[in-house]
PDB file of N, CA and C in Angstrom:
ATOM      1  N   UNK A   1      82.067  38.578  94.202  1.00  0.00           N
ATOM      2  CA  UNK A   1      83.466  38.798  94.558  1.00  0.00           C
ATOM      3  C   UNK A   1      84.311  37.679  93.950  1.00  0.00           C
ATOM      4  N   UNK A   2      85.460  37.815  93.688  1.00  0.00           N
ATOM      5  CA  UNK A   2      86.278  37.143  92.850  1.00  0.00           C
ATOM      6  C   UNK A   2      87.126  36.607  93.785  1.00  0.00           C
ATOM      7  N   UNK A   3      87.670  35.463  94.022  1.00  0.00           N
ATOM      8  CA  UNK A   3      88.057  34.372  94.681  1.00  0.00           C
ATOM      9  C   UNK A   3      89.802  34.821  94.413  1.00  0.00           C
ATOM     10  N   UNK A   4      90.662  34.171  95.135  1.00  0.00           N
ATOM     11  CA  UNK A   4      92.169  34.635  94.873  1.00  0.00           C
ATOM     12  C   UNK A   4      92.064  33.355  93.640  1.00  0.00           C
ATOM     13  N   UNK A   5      91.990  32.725  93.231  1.00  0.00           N
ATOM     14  CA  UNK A   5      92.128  31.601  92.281  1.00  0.00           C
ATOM     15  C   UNK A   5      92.044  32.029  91.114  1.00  0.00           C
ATOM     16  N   UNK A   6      90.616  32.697  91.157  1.00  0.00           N
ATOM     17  CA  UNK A   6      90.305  33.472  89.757  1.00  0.00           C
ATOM     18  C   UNK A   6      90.887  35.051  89.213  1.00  0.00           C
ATOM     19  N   UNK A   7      91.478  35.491  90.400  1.00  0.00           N
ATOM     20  CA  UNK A   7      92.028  36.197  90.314  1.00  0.00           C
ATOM     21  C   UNK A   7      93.422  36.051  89.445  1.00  0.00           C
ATOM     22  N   UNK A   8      94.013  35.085  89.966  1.00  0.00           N
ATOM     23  CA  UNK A   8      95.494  34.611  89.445  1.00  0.00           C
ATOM     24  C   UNK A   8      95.340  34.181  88.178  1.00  0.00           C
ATOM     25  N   UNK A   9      93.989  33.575  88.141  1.00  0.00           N
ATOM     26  CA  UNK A   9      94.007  32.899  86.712  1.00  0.00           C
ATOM     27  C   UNK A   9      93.660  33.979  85.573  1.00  0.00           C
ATOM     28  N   UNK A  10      92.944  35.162  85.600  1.00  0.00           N
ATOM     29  CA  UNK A  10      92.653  36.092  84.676  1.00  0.00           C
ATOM     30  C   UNK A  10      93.609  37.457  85.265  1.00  0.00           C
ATOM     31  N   UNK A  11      94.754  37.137  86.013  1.00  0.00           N
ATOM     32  CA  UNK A  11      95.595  37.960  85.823  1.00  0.00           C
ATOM     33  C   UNK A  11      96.202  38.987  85.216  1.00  0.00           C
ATOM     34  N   UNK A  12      96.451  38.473  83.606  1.00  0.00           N
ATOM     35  CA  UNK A  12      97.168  39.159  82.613  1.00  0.00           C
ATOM     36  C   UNK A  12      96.086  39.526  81.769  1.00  0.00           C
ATOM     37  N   UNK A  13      94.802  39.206  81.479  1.00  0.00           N
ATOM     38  CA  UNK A  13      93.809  39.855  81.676  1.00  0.00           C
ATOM     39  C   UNK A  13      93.324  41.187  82.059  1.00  0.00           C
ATOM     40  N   UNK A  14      93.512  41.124  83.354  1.00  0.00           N
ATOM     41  CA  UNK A  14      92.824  42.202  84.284  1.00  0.00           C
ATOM     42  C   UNK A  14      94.220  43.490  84.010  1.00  0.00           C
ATOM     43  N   UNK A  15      95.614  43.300  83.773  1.00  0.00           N
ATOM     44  CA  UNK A  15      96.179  44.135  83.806  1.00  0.00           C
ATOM     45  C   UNK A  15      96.101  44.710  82.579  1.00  0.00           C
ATOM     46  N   UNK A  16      95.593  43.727  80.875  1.00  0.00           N
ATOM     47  CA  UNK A  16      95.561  44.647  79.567  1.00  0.00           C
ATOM     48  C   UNK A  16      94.256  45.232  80.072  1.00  0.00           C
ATOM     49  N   UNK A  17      93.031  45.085  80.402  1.00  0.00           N
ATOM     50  CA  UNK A  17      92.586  45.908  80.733  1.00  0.00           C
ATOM     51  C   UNK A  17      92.726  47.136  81.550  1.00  0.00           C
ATOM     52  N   UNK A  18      93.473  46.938  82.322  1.00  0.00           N
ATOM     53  CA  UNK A  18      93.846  48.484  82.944  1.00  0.00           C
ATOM     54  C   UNK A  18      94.734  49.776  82.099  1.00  0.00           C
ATOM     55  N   UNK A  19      95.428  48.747  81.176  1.00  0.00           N
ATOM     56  CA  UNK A  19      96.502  49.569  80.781  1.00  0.00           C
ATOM     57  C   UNK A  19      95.523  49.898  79.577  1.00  0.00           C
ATOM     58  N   UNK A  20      94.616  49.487  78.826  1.00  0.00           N
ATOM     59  CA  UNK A  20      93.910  49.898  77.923  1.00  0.00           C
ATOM     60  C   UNK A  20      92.630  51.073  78.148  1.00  0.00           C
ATOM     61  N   UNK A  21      92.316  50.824  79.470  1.00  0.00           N
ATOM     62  CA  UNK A  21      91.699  52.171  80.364  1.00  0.00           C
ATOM     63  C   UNK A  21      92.247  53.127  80.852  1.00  0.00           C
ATOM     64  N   UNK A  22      93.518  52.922  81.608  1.00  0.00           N
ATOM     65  CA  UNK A  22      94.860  54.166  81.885  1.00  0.00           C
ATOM     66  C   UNK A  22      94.892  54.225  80.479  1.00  0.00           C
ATOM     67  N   UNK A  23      95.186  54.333  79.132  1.00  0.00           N
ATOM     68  CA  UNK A  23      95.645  54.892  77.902  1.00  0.00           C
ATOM     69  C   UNK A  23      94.592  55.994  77.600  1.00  0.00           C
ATOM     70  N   UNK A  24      93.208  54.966  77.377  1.00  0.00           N
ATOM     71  CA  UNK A  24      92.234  56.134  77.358  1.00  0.00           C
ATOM     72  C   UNK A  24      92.159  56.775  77.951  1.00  0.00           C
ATOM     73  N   UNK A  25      92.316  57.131  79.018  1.00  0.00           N
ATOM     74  CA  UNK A  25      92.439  58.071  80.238  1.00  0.00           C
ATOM     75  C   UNK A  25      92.907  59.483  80.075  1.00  0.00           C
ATOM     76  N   UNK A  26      94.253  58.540  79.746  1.00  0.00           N
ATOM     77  CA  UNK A  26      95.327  59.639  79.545  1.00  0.00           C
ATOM     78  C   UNK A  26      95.462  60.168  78.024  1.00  0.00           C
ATOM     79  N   UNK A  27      94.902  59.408  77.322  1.00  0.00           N
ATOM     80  CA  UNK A  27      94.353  60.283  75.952  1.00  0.00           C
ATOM     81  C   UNK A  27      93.420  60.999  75.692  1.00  0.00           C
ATOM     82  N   UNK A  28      92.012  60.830  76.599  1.00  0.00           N
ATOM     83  CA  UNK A  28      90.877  61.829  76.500  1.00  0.00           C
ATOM     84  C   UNK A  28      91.117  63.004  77.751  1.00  0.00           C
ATOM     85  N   UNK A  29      91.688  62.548  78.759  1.00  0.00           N
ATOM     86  CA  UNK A  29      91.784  63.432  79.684  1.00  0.00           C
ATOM     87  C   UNK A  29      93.186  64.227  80.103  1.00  0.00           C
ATOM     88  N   UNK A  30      93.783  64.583  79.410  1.00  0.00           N
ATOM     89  CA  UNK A  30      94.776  64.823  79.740  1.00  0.00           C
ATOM     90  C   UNK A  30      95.307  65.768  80.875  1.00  0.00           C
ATOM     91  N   UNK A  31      94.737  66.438  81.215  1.00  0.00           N
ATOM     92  CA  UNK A  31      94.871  67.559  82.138  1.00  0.00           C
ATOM     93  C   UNK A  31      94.265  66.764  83.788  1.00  0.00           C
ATOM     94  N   UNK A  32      93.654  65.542  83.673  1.00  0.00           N
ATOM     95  CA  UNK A  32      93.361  64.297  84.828  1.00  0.00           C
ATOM     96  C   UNK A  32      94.500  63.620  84.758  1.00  0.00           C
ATOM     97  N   UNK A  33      95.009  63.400  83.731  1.00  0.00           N
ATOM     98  CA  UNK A  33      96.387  62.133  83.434  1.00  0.00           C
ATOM     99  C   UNK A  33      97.267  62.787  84.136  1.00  0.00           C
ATOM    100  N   UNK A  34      97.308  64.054  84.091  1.00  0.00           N
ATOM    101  CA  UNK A  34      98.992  65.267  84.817  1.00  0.00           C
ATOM    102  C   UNK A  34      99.100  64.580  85.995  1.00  0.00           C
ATOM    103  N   UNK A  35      97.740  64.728  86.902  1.00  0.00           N
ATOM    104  CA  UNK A  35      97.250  64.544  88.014  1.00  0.00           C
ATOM    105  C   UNK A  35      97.608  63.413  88.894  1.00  0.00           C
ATOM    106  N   UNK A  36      97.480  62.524  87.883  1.00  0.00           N
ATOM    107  CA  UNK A  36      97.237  61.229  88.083  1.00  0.00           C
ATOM    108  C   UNK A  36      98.759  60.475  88.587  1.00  0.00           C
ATOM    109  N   UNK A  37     100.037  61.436  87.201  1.00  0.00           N
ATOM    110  CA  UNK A  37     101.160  61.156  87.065  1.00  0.00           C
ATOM    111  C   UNK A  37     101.861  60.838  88.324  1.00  0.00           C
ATOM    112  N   UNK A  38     101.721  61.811  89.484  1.00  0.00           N
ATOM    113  CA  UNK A  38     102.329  61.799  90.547  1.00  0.00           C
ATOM    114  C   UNK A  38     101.739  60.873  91.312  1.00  0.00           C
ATOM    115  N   UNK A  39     101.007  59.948  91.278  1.00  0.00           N
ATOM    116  CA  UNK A  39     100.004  58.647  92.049  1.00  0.00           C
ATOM    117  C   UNK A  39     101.069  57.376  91.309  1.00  0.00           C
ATOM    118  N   UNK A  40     101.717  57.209  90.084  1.00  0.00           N
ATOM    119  CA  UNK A  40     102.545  56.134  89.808  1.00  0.00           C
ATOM    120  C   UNK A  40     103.157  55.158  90.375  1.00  0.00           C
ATOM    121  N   UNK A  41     104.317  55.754  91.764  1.00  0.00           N
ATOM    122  CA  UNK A  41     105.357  55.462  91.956  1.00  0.00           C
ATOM    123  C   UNK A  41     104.379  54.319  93.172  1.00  0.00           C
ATOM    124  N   UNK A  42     103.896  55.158  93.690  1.00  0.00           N
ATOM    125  CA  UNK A  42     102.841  54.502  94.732  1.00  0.00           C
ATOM    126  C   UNK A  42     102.126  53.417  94.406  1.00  0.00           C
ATOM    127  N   UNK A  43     101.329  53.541  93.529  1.00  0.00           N
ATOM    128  CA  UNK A  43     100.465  52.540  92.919  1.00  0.00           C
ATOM    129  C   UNK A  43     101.740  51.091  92.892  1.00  0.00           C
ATOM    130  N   UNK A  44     102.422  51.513  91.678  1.00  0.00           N
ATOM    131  CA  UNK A  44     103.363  50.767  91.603  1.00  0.00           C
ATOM    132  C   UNK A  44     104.105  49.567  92.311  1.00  0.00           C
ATOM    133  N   UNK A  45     104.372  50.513  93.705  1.00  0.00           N
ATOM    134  CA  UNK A  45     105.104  49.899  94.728  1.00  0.00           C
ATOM    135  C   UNK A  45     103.546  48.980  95.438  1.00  0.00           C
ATOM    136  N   UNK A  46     102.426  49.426  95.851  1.00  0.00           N
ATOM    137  CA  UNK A  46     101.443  48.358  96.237  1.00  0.00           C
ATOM    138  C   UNK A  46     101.232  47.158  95.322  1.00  0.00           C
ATOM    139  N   UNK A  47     101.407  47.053  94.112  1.00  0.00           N
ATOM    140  CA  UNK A  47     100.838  46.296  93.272  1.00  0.00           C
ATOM    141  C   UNK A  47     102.601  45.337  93.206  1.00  0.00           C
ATOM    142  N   UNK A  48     103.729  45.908  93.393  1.00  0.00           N
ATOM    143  CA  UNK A  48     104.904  44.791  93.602  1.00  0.00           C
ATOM    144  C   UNK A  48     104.703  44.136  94.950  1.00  0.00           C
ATOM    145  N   UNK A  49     104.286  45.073  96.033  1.00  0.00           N
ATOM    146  CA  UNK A  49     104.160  44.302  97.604  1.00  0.00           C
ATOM    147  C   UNK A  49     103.437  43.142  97.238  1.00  0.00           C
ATOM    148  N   UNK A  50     102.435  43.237  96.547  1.00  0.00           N
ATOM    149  CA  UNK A  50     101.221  42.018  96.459  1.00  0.00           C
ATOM    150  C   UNK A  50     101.745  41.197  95.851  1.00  0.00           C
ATOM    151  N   UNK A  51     102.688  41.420  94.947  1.00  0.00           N
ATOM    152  CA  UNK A  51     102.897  40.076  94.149  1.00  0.00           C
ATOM    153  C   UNK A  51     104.375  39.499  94.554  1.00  0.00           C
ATOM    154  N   UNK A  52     104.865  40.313  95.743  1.00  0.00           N
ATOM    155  CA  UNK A  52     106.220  39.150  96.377  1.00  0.00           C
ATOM    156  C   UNK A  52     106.197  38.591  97.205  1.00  0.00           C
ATOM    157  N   UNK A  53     104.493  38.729  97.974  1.00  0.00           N
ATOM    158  CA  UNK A  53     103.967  38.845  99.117  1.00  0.00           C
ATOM    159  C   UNK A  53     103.565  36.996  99.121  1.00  0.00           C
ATOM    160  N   UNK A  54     103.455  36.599  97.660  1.00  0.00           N
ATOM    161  CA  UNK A  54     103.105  35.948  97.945  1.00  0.00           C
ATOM    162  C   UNK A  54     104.360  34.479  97.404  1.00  0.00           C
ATOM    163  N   UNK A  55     105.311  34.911  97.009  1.00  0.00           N
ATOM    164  CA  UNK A  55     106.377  34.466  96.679  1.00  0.00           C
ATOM    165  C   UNK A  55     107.225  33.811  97.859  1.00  0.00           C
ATOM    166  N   UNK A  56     107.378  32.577  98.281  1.00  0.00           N
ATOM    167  CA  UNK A  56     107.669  31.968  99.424  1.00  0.00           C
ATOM    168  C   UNK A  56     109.335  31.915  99.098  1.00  0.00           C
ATOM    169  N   UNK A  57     109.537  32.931  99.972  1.00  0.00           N
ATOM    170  CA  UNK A  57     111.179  33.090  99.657  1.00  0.00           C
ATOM    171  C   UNK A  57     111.884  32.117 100.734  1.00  0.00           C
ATOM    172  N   UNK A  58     111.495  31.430 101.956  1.00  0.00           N
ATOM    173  CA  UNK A  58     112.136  30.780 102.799  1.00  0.00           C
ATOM    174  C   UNK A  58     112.121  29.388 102.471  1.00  0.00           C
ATOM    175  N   UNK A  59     111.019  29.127 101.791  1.00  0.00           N
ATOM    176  CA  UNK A  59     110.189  27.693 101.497  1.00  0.00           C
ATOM    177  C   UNK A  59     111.101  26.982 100.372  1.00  0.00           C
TER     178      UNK A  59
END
């Protein structure tokens, strides 16, 4: 399991990999990608919660 440390640190990392797996995805599978389309907005919005979540707005 990956530690929050190492997490932060291979960050931008972990997201070209996703976006280089969502591409293939949605280039070999296309008729899964349709599918998938309407899961966006959602995904989206969890993956901003996490990262303002940790943004010390009072501090």
């Amino acid at each position: 399991m990956l530690s929050r440390e190492q997490l932060e640190k291979n960050q931008v990392w972990f997201y070209a990999l996703t976006l280089v797996i969502a591409t293939g995805v949605g280039l070999l599978w296309s008729e899964f990608a349709t599918k998938l389309d309407r899961t966006i907005s959602f995904v989206l919005a969890i993956l901003m919660y996490g990262m303002f979540t940790q943004i010390p707005f009072l501090g």
